[in-house]
Protein backbone atom coordinates (compact mmCIF):
# COMPACT_ATOMS: atom_id res chain seq x y z
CA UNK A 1 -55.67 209.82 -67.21
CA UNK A 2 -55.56 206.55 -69.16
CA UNK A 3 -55.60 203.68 -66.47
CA UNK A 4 -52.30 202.02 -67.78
CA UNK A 5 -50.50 205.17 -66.66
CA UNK A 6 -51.68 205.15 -63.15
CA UNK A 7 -48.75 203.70 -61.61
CA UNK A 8 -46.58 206.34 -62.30
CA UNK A 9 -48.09 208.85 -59.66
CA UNK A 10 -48.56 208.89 -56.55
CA UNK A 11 -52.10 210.33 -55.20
CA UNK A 12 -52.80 208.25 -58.77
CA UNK A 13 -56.67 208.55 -57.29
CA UNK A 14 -57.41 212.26 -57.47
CA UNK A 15 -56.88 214.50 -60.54
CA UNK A 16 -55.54 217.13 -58.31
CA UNK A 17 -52.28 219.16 -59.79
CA UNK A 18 -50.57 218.29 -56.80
CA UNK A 19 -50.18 215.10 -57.26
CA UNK A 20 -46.04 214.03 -57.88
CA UNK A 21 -44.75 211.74 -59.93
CA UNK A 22 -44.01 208.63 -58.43
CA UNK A 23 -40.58 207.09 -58.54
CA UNK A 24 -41.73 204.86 -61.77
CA UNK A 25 -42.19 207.98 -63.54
CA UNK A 26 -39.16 209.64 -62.56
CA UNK A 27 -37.07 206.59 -63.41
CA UNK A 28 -38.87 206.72 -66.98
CA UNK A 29 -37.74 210.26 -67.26
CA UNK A 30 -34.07 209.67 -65.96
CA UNK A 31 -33.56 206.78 -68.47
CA UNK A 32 -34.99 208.32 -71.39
CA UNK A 33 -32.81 211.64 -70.68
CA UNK A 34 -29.66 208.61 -70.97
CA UNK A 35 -30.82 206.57 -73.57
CA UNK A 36 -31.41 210.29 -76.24
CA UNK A 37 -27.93 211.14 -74.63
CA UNK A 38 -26.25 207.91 -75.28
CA UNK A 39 -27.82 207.93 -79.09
CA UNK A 40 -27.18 211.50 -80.11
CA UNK A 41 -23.62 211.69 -78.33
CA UNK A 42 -22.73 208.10 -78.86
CA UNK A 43 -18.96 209.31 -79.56
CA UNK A 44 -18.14 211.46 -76.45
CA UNK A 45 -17.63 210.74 -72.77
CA UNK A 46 -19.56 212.85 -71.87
CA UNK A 47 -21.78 212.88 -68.42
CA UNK A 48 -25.42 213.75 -68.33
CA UNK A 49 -27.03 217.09 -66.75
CA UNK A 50 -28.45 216.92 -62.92
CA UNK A 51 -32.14 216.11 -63.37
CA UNK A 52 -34.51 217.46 -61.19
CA UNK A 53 -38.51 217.65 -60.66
CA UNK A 54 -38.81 220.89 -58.85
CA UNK A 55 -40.04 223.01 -61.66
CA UNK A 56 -43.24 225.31 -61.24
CA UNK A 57 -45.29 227.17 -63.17
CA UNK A 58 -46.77 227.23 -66.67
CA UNK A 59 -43.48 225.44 -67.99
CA UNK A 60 -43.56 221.69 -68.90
CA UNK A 61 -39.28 221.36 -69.07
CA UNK A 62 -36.22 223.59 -68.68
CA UNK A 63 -32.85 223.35 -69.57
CA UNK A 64 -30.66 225.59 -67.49
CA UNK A 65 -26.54 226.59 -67.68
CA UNK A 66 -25.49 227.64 -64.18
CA UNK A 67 -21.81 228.65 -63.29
CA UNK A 68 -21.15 226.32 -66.16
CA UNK A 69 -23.20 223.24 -65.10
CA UNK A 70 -26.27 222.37 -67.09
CA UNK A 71 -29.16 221.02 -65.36
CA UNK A 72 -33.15 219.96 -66.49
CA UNK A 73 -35.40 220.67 -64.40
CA UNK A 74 -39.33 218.97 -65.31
CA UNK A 75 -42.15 219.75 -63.87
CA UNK A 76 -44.15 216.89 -62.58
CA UNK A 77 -47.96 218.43 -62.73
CA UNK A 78 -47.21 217.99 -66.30
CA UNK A 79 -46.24 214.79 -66.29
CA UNK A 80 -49.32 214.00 -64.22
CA UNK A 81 -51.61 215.39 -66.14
CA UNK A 82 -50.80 214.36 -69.68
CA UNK A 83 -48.23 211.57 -69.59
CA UNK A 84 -48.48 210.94 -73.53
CA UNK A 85 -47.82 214.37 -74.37
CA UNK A 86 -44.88 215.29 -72.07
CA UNK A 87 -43.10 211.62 -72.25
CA UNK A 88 -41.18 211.41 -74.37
CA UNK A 89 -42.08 214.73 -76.30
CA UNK A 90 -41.21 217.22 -73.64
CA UNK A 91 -38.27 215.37 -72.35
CA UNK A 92 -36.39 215.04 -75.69
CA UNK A 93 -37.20 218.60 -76.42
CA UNK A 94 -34.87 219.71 -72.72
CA UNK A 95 -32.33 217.13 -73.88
CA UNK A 96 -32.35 218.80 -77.09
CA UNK A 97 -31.62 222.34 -75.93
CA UNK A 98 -28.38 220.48 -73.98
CA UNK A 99 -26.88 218.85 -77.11
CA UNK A 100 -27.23 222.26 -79.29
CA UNK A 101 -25.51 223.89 -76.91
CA UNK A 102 -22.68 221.04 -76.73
CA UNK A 103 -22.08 220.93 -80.07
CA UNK A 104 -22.36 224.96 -81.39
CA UNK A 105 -21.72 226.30 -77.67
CA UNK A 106 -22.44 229.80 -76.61
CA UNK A 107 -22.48 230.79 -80.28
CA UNK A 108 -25.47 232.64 -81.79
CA UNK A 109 -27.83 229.41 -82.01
CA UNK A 110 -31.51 230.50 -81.92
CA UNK A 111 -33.10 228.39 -78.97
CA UNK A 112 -36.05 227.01 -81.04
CA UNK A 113 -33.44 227.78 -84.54
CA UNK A 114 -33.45 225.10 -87.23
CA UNK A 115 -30.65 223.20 -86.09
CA UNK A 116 -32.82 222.70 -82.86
CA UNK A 117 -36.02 221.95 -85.19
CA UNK A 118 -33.95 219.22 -87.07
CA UNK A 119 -32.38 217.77 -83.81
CA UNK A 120 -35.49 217.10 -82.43
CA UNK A 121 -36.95 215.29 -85.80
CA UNK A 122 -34.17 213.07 -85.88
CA UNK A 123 -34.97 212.06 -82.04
CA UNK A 124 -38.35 211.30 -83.40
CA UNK A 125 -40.82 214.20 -82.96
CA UNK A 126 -42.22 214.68 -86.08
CA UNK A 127 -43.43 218.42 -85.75
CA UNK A 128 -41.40 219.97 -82.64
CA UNK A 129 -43.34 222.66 -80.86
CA UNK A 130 -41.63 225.10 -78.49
CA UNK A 131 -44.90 225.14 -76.10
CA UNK A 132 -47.42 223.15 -74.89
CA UNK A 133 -50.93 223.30 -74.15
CA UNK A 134 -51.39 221.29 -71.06
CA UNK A 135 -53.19 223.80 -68.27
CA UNK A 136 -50.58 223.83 -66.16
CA UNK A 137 -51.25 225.89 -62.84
CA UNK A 138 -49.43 228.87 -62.82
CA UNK A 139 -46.92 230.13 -60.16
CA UNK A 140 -48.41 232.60 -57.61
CA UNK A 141 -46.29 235.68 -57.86
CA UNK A 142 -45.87 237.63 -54.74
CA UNK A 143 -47.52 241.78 -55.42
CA UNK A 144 -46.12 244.63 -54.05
CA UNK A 145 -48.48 247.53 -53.03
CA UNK A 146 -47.56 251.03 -54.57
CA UNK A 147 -49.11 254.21 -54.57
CA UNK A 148 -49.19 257.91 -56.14
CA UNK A 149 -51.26 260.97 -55.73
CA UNK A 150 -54.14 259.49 -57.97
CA UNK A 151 -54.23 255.37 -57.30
CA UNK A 152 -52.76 252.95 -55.50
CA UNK A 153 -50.44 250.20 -57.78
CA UNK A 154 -49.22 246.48 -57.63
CA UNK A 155 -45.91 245.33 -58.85
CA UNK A 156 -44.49 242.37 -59.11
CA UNK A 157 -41.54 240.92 -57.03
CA UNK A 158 -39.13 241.70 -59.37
CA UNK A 159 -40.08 245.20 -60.09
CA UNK A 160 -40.00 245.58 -55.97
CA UNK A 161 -36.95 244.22 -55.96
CA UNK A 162 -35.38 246.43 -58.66
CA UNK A 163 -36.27 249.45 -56.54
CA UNK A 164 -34.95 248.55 -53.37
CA UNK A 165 -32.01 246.59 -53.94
CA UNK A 166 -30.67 248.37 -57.51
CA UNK A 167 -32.68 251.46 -56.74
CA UNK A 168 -34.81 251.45 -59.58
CA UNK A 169 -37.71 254.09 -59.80
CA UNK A 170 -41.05 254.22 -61.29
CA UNK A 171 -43.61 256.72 -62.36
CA UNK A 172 -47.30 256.87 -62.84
CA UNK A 173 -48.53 256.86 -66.36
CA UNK A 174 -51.51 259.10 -65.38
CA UNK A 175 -50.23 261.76 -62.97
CA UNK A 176 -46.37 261.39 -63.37
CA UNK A 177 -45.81 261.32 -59.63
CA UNK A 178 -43.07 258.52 -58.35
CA UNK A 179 -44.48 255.56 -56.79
CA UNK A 180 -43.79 254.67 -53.29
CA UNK A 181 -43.64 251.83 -51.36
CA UNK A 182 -47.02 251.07 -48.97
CA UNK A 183 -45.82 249.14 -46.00
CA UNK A 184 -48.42 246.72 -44.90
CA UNK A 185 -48.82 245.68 -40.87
């Protein structure tokens, strides 16, 4: 972490992935968000997404629609751990996904498509790129225990959640039997 960065975490001593962007950082983030708004919808009255710093996981950014309101959502170990790469880069690349979908809607606009591609050139980033390689710590997904005649299975939450609640069933590749649920104390 280059030293003239520092002041844009807090915990700016440790390297840890914990560590949260300070309010510096987040008001970097909230003005750049305006300022590519401003410039690539200079024309329309139009008001910016919610912005938020509560994302997890292996993803950098995220631009969500949500009963019709669009929020970004960053995550800040990113931030923290490779300020050059994420700012303005990742940021302009969320902002980006909002302005395709203002101005060609919920038509048939690949998310990473050309007109993406180009929108993000003309905000500056000479070769977009839809990921990143920052080693982000991943989300810890919660494992379900299953079991058949011939082993014992984990799925995910989702999967568990697909059989009880939409009553979803599943089978064991091996012995064919239907897996069932093993309650643990």
């Amino acid at each position: 972490m280059e030293q003239r960065h520092k002041d844009y975490y807090k915990n700016s001593n440790t390297k840890t992935p914990k560590a949260a962007l300070c309010e510096k950082g987040e008001t970097l983030i909230r003005a750049e968000v305006v300022r590519l708004f401003r410039k690539f919808m200079p024309l329309q009255e139009t008001a910016v997404p919610a912005i938020h710093f509560n994302l997890k996981g292996r993803a950098a950014g995220q631009w969500r629609l949500q009963g019709g309101q669009e929020m970004l959502r960053f995550n800040p170990e990113a931030f923290v751990l490779d300020w050059e790469r994420h700012f303005p880069e990742t940021v302009a690349h969320e902002v980006a996904h909002a302005l395709i979908y203002r101005r060609y809607g919920a038509r048939r606009v690949r998310p990473h498509g050309k007109e993406w591609q180009q929108l993000m050139q003309a905000m500056g980033v000479a070769r977009p790129r839809v990921t990143h390689t920052t080693p982000l710590t991943a989300r810890k997904m919660r494992e379900y225990l299953y079991e058949c005649s011939c082993s014992r299975h984990t799925l995910s939450a989702r999967r568990h959640y697909l059989i009880r609640e939409r009553g979803y069933r599943y089978q064991c590749r091996q012995c064919g039997e239907w897996l069932t649920h093993v309650r643990t104390p």
